[in-house]
C-alpha atoms as a PDB file:
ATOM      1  CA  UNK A   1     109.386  92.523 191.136  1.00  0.00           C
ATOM      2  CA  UNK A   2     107.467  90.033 188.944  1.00  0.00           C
ATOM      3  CA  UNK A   3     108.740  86.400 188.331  1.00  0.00           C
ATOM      4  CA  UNK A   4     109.681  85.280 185.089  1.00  0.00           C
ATOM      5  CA  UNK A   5     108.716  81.716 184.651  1.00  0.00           C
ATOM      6  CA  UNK A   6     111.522  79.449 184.090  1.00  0.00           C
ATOM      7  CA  UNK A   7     112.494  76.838 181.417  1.00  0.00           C
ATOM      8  CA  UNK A   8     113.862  73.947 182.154  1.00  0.00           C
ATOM      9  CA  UNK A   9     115.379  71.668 178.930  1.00  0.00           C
ATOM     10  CA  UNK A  10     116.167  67.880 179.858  1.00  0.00           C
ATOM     11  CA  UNK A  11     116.745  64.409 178.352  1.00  0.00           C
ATOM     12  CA  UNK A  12     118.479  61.584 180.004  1.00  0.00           C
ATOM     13  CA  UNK A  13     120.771  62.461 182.224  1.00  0.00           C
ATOM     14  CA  UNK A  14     118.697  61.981 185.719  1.00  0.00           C
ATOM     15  CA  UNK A  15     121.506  62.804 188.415  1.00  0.00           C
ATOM     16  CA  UNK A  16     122.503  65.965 186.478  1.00  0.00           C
ATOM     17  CA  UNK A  17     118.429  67.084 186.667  1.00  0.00           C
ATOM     18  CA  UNK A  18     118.226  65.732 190.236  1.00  0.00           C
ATOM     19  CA  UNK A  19     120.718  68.141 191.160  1.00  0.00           C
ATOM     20  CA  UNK A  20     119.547  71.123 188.822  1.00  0.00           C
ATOM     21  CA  UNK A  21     116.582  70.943 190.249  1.00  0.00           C
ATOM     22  CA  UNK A  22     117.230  70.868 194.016  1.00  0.00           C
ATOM     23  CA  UNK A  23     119.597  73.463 193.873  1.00  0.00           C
ATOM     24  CA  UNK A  24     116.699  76.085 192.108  1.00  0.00           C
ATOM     25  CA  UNK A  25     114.542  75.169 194.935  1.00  0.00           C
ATOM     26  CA  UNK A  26     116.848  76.695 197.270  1.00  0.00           C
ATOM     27  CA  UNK A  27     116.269  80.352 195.459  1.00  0.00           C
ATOM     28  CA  UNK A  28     113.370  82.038 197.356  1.00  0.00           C
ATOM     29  CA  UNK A  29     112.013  82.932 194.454  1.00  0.00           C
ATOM     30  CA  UNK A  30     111.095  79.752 192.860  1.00  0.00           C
ATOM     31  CA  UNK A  31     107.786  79.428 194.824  1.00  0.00           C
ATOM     32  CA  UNK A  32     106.822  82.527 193.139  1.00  0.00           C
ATOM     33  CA  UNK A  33     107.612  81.364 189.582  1.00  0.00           C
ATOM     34  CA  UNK A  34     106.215  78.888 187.307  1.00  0.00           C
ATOM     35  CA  UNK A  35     108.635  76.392 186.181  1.00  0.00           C
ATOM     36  CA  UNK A  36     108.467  74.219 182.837  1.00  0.00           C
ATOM     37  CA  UNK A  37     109.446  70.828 182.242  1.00  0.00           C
ATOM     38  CA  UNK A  38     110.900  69.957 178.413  1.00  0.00           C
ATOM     39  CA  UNK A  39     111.501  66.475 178.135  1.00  0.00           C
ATOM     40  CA  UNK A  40     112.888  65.465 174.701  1.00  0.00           C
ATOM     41  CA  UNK A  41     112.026  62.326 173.043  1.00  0.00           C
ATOM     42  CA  UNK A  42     114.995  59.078 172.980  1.00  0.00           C
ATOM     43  CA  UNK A  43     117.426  59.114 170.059  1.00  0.00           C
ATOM     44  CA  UNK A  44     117.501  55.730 170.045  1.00  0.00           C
ATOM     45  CA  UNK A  45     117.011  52.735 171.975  1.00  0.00           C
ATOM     46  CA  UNK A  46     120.545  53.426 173.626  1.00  0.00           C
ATOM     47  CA  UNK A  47     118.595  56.475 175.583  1.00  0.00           C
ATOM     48  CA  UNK A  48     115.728  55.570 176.232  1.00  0.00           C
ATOM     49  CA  UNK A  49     116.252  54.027 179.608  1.00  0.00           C
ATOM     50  CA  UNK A  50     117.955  57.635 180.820  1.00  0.00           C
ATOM     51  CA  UNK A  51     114.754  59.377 179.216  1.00  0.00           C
ATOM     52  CA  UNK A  52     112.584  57.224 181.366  1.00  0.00           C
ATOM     53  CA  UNK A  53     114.485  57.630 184.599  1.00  0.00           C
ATOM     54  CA  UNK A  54     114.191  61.622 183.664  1.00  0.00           C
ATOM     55  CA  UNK A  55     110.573  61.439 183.316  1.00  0.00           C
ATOM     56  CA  UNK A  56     110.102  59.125 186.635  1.00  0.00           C
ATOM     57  CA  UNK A  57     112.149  62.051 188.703  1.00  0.00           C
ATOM     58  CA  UNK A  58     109.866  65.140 186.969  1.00  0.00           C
ATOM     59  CA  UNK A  59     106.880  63.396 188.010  1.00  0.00           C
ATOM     60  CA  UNK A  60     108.026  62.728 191.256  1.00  0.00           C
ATOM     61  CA  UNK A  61     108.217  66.427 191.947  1.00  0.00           C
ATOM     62  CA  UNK A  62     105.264  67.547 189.904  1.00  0.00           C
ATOM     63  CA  UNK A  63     103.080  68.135 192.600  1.00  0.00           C
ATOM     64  CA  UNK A  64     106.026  68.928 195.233  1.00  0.00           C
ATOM     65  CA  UNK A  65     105.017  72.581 195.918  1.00  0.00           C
ATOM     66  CA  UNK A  66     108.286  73.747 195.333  1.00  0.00           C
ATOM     67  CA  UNK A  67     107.518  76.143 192.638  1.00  0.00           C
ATOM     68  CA  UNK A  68     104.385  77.979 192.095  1.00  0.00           C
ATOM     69  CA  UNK A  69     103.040  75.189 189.408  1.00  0.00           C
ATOM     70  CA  UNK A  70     104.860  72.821 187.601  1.00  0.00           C
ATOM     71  CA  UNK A  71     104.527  71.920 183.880  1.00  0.00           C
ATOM     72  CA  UNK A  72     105.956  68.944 182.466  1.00  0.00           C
ATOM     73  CA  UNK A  73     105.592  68.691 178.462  1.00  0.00           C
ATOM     74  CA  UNK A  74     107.493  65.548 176.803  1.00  0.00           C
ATOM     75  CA  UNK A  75     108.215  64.935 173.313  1.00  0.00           C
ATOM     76  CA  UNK A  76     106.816  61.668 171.601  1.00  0.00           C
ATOM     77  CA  UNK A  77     109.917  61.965 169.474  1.00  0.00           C
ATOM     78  CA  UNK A  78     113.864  63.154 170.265  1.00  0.00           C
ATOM     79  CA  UNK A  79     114.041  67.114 168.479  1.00  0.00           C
ATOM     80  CA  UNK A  80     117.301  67.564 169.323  1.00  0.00           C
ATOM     81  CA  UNK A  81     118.575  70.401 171.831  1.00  0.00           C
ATOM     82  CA  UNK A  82     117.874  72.977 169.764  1.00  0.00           C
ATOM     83  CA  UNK A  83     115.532  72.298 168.371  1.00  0.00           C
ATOM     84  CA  UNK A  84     113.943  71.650 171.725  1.00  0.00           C
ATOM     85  CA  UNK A  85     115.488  74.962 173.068  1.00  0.00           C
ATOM     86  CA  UNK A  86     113.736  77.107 170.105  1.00  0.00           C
ATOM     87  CA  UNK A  87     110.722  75.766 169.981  1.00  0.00           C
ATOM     88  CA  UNK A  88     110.143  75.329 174.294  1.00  0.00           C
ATOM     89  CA  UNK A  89     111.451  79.095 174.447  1.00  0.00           C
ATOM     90  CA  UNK A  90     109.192  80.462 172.030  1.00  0.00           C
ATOM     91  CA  UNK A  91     105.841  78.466 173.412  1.00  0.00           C
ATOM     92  CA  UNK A  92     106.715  79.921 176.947  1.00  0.00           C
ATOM     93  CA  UNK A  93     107.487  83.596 176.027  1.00  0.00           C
ATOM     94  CA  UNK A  94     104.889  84.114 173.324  1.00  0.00           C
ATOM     95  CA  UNK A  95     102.562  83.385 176.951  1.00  0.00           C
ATOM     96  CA  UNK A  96     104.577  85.677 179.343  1.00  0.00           C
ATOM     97  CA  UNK A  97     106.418  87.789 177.568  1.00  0.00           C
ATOM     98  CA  UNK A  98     109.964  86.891 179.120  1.00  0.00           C
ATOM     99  CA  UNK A  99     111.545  83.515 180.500  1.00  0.00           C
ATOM    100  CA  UNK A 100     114.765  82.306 182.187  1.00  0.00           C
ATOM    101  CA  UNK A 101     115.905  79.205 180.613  1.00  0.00           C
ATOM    102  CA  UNK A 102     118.234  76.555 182.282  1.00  0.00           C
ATOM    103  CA  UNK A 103     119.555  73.450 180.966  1.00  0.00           C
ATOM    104  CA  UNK A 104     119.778  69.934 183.008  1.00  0.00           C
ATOM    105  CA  UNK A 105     123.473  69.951 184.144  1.00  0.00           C
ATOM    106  CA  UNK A 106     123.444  73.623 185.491  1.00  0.00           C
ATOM    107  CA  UNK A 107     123.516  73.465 189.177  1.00  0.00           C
ATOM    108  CA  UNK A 108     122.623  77.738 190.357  1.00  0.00           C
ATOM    109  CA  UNK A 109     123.462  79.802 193.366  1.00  0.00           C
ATOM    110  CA  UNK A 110     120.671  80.762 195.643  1.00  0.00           C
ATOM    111  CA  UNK A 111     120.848  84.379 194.618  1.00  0.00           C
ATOM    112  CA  UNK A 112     120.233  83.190 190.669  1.00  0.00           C
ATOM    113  CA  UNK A 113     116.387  83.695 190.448  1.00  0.00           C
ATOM    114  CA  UNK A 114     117.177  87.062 191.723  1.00  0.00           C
ATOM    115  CA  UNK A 115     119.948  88.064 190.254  1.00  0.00           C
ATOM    116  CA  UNK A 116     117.619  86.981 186.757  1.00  0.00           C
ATOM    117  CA  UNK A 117     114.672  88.526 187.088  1.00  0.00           C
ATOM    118  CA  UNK A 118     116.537  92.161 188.760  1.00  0.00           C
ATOM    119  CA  UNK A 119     117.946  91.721 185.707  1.00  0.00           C
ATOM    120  CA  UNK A 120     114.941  91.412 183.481  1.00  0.00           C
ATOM    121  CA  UNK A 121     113.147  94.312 185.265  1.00  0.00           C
ATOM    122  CA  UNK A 122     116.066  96.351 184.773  1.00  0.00           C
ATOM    123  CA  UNK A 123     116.981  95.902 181.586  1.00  0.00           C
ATOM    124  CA  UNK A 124     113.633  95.248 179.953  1.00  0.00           C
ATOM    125  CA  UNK A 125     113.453  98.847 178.321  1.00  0.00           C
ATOM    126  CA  UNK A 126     117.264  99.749 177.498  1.00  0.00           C
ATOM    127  CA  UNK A 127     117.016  98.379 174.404  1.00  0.00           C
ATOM    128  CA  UNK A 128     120.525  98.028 173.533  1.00  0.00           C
ATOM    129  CA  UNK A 129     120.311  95.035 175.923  1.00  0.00           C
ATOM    130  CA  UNK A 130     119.661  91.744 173.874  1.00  0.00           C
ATOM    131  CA  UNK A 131     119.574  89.292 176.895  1.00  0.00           C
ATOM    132  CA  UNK A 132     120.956  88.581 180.451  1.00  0.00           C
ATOM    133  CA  UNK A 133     123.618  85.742 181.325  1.00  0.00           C
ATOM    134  CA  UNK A 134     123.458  83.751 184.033  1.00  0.00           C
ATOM    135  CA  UNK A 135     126.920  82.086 184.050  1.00  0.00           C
ATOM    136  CA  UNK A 136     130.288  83.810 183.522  1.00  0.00           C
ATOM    137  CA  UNK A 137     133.730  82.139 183.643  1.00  0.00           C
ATOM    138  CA  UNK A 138     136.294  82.518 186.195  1.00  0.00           C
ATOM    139  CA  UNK A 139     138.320  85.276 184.239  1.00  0.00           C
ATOM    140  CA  UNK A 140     139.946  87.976 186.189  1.00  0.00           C
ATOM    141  CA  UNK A 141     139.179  91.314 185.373  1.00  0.00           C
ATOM    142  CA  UNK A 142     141.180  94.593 184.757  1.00  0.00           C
ATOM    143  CA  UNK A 143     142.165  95.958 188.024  1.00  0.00           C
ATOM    144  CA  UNK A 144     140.137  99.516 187.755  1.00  0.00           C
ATOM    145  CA  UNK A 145     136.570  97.630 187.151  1.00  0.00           C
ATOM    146  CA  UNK A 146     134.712  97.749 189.609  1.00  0.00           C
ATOM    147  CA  UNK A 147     130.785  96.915 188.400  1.00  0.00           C
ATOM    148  CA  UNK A 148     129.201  93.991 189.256  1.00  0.00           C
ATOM    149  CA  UNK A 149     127.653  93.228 185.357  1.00  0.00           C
ATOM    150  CA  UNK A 150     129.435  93.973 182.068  1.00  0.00           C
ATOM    151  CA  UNK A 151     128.907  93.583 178.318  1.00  0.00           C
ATOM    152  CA  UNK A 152     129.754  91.308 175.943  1.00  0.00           C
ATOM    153  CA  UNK A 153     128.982  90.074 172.427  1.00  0.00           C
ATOM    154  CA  UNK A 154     128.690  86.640 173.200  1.00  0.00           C
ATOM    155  CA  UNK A 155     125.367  84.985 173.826  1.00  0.00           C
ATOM    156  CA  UNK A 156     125.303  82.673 176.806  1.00  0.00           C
ATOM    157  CA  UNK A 157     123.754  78.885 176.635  1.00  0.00           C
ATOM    158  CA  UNK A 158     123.596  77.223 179.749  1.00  0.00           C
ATOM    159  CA  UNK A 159     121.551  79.864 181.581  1.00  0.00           C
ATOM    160  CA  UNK A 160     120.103  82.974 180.339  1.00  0.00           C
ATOM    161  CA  UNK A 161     117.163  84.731 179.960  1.00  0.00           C
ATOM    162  CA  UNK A 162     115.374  86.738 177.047  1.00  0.00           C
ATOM    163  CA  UNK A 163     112.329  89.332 176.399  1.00  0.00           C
ATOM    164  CA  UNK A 164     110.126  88.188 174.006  1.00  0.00           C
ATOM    165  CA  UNK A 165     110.894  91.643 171.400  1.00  0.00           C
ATOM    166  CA  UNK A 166     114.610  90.413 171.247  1.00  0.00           C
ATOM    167  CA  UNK A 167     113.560  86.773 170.913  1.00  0.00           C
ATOM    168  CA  UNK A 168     111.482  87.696 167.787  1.00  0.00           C
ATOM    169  CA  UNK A 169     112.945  87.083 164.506  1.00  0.00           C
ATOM    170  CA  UNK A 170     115.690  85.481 165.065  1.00  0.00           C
ATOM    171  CA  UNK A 171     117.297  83.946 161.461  1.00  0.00           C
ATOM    172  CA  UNK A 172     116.934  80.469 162.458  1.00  0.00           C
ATOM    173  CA  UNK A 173     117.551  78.863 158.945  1.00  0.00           C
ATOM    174  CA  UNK A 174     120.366  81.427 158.165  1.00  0.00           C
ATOM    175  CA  UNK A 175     118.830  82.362 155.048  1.00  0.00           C
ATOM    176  CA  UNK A 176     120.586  86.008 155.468  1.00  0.00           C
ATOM    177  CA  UNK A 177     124.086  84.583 156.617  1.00  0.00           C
ATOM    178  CA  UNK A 178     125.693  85.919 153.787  1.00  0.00           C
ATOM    179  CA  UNK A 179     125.226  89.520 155.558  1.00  0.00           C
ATOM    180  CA  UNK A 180     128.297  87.995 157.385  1.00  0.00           C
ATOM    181  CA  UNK A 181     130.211  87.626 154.176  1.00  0.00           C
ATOM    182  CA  UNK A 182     129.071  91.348 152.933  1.00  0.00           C
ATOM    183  CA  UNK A 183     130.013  92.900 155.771  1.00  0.00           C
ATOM    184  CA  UNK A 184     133.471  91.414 157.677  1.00  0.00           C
ATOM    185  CA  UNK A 185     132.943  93.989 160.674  1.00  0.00           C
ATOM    186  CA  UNK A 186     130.000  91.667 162.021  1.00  0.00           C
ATOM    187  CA  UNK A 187     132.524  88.562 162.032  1.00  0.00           C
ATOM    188  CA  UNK A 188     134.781  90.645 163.833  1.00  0.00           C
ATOM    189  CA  UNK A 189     132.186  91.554 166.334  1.00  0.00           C
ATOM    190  CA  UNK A 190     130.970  87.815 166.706  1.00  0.00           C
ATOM    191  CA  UNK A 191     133.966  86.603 167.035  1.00  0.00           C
ATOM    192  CA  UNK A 192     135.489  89.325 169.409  1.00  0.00           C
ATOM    193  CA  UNK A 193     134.274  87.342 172.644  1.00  0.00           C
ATOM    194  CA  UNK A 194     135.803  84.317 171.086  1.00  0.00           C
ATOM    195  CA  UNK A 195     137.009  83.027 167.867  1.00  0.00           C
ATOM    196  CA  UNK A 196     134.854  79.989 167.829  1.00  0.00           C
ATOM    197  CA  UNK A 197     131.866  81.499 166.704  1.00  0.00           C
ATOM    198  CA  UNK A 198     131.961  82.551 163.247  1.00  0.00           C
ATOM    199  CA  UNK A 199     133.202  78.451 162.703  1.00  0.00           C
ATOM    200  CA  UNK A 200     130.207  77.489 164.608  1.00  0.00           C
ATOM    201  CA  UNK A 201     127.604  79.427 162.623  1.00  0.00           C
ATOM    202  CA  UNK A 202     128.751  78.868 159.416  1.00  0.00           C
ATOM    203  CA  UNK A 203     129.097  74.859 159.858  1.00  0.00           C
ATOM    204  CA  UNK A 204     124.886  75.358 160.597  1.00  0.00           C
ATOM    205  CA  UNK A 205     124.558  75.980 156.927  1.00  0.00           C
ATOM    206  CA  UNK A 206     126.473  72.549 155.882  1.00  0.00           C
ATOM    207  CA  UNK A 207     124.461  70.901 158.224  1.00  0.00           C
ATOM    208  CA  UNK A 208     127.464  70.064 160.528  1.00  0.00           C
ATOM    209  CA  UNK A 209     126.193  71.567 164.252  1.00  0.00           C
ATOM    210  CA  UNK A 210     122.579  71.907 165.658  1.00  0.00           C
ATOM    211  CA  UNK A 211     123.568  74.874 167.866  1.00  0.00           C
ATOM    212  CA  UNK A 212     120.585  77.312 168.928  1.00  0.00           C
ATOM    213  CA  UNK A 213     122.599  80.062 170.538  1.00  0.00           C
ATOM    214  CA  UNK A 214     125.068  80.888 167.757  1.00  0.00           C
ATOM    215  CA  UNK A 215     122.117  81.458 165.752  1.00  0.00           C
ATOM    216  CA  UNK A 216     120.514  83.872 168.481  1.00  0.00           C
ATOM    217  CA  UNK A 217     124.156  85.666 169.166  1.00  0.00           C
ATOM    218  CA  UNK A 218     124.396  86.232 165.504  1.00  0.00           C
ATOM    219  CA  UNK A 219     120.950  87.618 165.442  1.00  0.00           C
ATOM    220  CA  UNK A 220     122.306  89.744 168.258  1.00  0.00           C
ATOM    221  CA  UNK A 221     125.291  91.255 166.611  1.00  0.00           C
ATOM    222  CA  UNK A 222     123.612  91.757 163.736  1.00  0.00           C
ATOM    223  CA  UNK A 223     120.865  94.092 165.509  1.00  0.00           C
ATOM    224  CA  UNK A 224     123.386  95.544 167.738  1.00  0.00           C
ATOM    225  CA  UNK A 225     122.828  94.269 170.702  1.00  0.00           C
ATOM    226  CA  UNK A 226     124.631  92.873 173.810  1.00  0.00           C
ATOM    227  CA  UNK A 227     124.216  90.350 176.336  1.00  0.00           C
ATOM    228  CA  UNK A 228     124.610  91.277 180.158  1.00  0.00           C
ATOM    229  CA  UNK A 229     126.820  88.790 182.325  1.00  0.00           C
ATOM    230  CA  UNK A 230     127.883  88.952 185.642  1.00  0.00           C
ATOM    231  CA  UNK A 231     130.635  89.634 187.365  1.00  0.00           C
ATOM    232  CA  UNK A 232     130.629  86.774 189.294  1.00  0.00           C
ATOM    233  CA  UNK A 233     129.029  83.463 187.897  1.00  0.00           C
ATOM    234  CA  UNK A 234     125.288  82.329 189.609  1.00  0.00           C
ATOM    235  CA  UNK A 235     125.855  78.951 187.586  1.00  0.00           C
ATOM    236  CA  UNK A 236     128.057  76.495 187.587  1.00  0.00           C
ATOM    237  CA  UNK A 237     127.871  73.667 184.978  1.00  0.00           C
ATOM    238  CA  UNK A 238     128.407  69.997 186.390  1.00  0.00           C
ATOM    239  CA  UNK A 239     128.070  68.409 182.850  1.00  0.00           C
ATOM    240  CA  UNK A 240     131.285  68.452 181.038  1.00  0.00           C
ATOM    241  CA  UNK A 241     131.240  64.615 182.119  1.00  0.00           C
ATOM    242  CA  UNK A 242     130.998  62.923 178.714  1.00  0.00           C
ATOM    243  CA  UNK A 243     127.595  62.411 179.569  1.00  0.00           C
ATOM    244  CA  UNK A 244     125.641  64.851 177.045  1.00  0.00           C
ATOM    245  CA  UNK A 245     125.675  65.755 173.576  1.00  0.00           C
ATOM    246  CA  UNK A 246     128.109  68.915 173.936  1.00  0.00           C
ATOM    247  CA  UNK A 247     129.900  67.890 176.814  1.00  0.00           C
ATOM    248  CA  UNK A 248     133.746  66.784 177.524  1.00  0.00           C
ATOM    249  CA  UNK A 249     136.024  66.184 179.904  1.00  0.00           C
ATOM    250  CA  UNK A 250     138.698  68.626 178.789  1.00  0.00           C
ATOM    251  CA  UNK A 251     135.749  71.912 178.922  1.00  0.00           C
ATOM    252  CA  UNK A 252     135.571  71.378 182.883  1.00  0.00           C
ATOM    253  CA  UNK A 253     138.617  72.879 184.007  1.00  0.00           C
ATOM    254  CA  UNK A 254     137.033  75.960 182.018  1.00  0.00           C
ATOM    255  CA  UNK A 255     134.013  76.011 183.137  1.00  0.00           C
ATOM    256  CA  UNK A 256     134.333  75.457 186.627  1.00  0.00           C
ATOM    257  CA  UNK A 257     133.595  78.404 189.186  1.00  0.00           C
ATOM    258  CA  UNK A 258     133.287  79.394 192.762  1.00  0.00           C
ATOM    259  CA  UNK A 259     129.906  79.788 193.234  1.00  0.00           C
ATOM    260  CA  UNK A 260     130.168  81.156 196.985  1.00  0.00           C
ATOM    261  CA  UNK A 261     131.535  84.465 195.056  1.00  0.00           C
ATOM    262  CA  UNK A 262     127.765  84.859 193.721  1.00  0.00           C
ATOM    263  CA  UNK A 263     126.616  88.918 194.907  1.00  0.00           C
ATOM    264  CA  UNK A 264     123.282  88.345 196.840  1.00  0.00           C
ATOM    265  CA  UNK A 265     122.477  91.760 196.161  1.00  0.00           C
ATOM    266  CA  UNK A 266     124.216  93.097 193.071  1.00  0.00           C
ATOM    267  CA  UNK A 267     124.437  96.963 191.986  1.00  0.00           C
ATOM    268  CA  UNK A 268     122.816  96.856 188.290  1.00  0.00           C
ATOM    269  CA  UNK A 269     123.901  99.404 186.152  1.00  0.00           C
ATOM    270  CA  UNK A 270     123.897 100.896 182.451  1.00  0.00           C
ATOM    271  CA  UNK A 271     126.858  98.579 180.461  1.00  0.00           C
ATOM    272  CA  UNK A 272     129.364  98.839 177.616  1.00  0.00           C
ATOM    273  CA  UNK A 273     131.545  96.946 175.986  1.00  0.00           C
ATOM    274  CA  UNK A 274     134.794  96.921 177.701  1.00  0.00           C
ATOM    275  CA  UNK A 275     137.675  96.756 175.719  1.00  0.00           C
ATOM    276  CA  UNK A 276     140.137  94.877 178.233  1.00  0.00           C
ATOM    277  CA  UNK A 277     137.625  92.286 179.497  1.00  0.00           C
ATOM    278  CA  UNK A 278     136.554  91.868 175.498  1.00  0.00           C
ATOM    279  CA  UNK A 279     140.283  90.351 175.320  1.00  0.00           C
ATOM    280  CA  UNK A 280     140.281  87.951 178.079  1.00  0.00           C
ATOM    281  CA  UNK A 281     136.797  86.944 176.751  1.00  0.00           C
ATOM    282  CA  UNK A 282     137.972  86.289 173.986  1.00  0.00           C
ATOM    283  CA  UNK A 283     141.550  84.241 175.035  1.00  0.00           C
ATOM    284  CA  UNK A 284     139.432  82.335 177.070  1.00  0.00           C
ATOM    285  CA  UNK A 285     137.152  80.578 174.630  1.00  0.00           C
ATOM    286  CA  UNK A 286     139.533  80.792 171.808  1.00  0.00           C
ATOM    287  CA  UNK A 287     142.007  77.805 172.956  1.00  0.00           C
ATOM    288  CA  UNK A 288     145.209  79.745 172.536  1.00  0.00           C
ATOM    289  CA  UNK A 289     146.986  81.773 169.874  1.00  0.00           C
ATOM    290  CA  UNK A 290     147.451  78.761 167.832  1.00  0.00           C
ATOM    291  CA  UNK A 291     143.770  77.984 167.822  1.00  0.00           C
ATOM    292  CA  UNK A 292     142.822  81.226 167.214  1.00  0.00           C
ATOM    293  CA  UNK A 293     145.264  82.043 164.003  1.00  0.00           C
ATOM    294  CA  UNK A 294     143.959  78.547 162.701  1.00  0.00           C
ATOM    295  CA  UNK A 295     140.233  80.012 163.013  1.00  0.00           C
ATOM    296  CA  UNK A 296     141.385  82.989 161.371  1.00  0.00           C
ATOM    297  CA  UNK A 297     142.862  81.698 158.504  1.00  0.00           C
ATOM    298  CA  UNK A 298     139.552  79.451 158.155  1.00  0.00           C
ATOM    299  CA  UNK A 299     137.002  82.416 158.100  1.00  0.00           C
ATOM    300  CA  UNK A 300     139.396  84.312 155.871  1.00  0.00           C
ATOM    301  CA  UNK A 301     138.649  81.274 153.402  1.00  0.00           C
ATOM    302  CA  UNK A 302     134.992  81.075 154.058  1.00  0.00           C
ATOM    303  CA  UNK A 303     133.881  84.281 153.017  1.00  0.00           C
ATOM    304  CA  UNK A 304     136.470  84.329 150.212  1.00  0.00           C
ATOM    305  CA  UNK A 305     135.018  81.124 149.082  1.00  0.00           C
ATOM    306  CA  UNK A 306     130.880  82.402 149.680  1.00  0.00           C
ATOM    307  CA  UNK A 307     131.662  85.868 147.602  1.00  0.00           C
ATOM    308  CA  UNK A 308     132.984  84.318 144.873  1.00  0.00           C
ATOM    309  CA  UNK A 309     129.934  81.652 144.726  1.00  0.00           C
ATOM    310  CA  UNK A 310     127.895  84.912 145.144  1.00  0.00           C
END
């Protein structure tokens, strides 16, 4: 198995990267991978003690010989997460070819640096495979499935990890979103592992949102392609704290999991998209029936509103 070299986003929050990073060290893998530091520059002056105490703590384990090497690159000034994200992920890849990215308040199992790179072996050449999840919710599945990994339209953010042929042009300005206006079947397939995302993607385009992975799960859909979670989550997040930029209090209850349900040695196999677990996908991140007919009624209006301009 080869080692895909991991990237690691971060910006003030020092006890959420304390514990990010000591719980990767427990994978047995990570002395065998290469592991990438992205500090972002302060906002303001209101961050720039927490981006200082961030920088301290990578530096502190620079040389700790807990990975293979560690690289630490800081920004002068503050991108922005995704900017960050895009631009960190596309330095790393264009040198390896693949990379498992993590973000600073994502504490994994032990069995995640394996369960990631099995993956990226496995999948590397079934090319209906757009990238690999490492975090799933705590949904209950239909009774009769019985795979440990399944399919979904949905692009994961917190941990994940990409080849660099699916990472390649991505529409990062949107300048072809109105293919989602021409043809309503790729709404329906964004939005069929949750009705936020059409919302999300089109608020990009009115400047309103500074998300990098609706813009790669739209580039996604639009090829055709899925993303491979899981069964049972090797992530948990710890950040929903109030304490980062897309981070609240009333997200943790949903994405909390039981990481001791983590497969040390998972059974990979060839994936579909399953209709049932497509629908509790889907009522999960779509806040209730109420939430959801609201959404609908707003993309109805959208792409009214966009082919008439057009």
């Amino acid at each position: 198995m080869s080692f895909a070299p991991i990237v690691l986003f971060v910006y003030n929050r020092a006890d959420h990267f304390s514990k990010t990073y000591a719980a990767l060290t427990k994978c047995a893998e990570a002395k065998e991978s290469e592991l990438f530091i992205f500090s972002d520059g302060s906002k303001n002056d209101n961050y720039a003690k927490g981006v200082e105490e961030v920088r301290a703590f990578a530096h502190s384990i620079e040389n700790s010989g807990d990975f293979k090497s560690i690289k630490i690159i800081e920004s002068p000034e503050n991108k922005g997460l995704a900017a960050s994200v895009i631009a960190g992920v596309t330095k790393v890849i264009e040198e390896y070819g693949r990379v498992i990215v993590v973000e600073d308040d994502c504490v994994a199992s032990p069995w995640f640096l394996s369960y990631m790179n099995k993956c990226l072996d496995y999948y590397e050449n079934k090319k209906y495979v757009g990238s690999v999840a490492g975090y799933t919710p705590a949904i209950n599945f239909p009774k009769a499935y019985n795979s440990d990994v399944f399919a979904a339209n949905r692009s994961c953010s917190c941990s994940w990890a990409v080849w660099s042929d699916r990472w390649q042009g991505v529409d990062w300005e949107l300048k072809e979103i109105s293919d989602f206006y021409d043809l309503p079947k790729l709404i329906r397939i964004l939005n069929s592992n949750g009705s936020d995302r059409f919302l999300r993607l089109y608020r990009q385009t009115k400047g309103n949102g500074s998300s990098w992975s609706v813009r790669f799960g739209a580039h996604l859909v639009k090829k055709g392609l899925v993303t491979v979670y899981p069964r049972y989550s090797y992530i948990t997040n710890i950040g929903c704290d109030e304490s980062g930029v897309h981070s609240r209090n009333d997200d943790a209850e949903k994405m909390r999991v039981d990481l001791s349900k983590a497969i040390e040695n998972p059974v990979l196999s060839d994936v579909e998209i399953n209709k049932d677990i497509q629908k509790i996908m889907k009522k999960h991140y779509s806040y209730g029936a109420v939430s959801e007919l609201k959404r609908f009624v707003a993309t109805a209006a959208i792409v009214l509103k966009e082919k008439l301009k057009g």
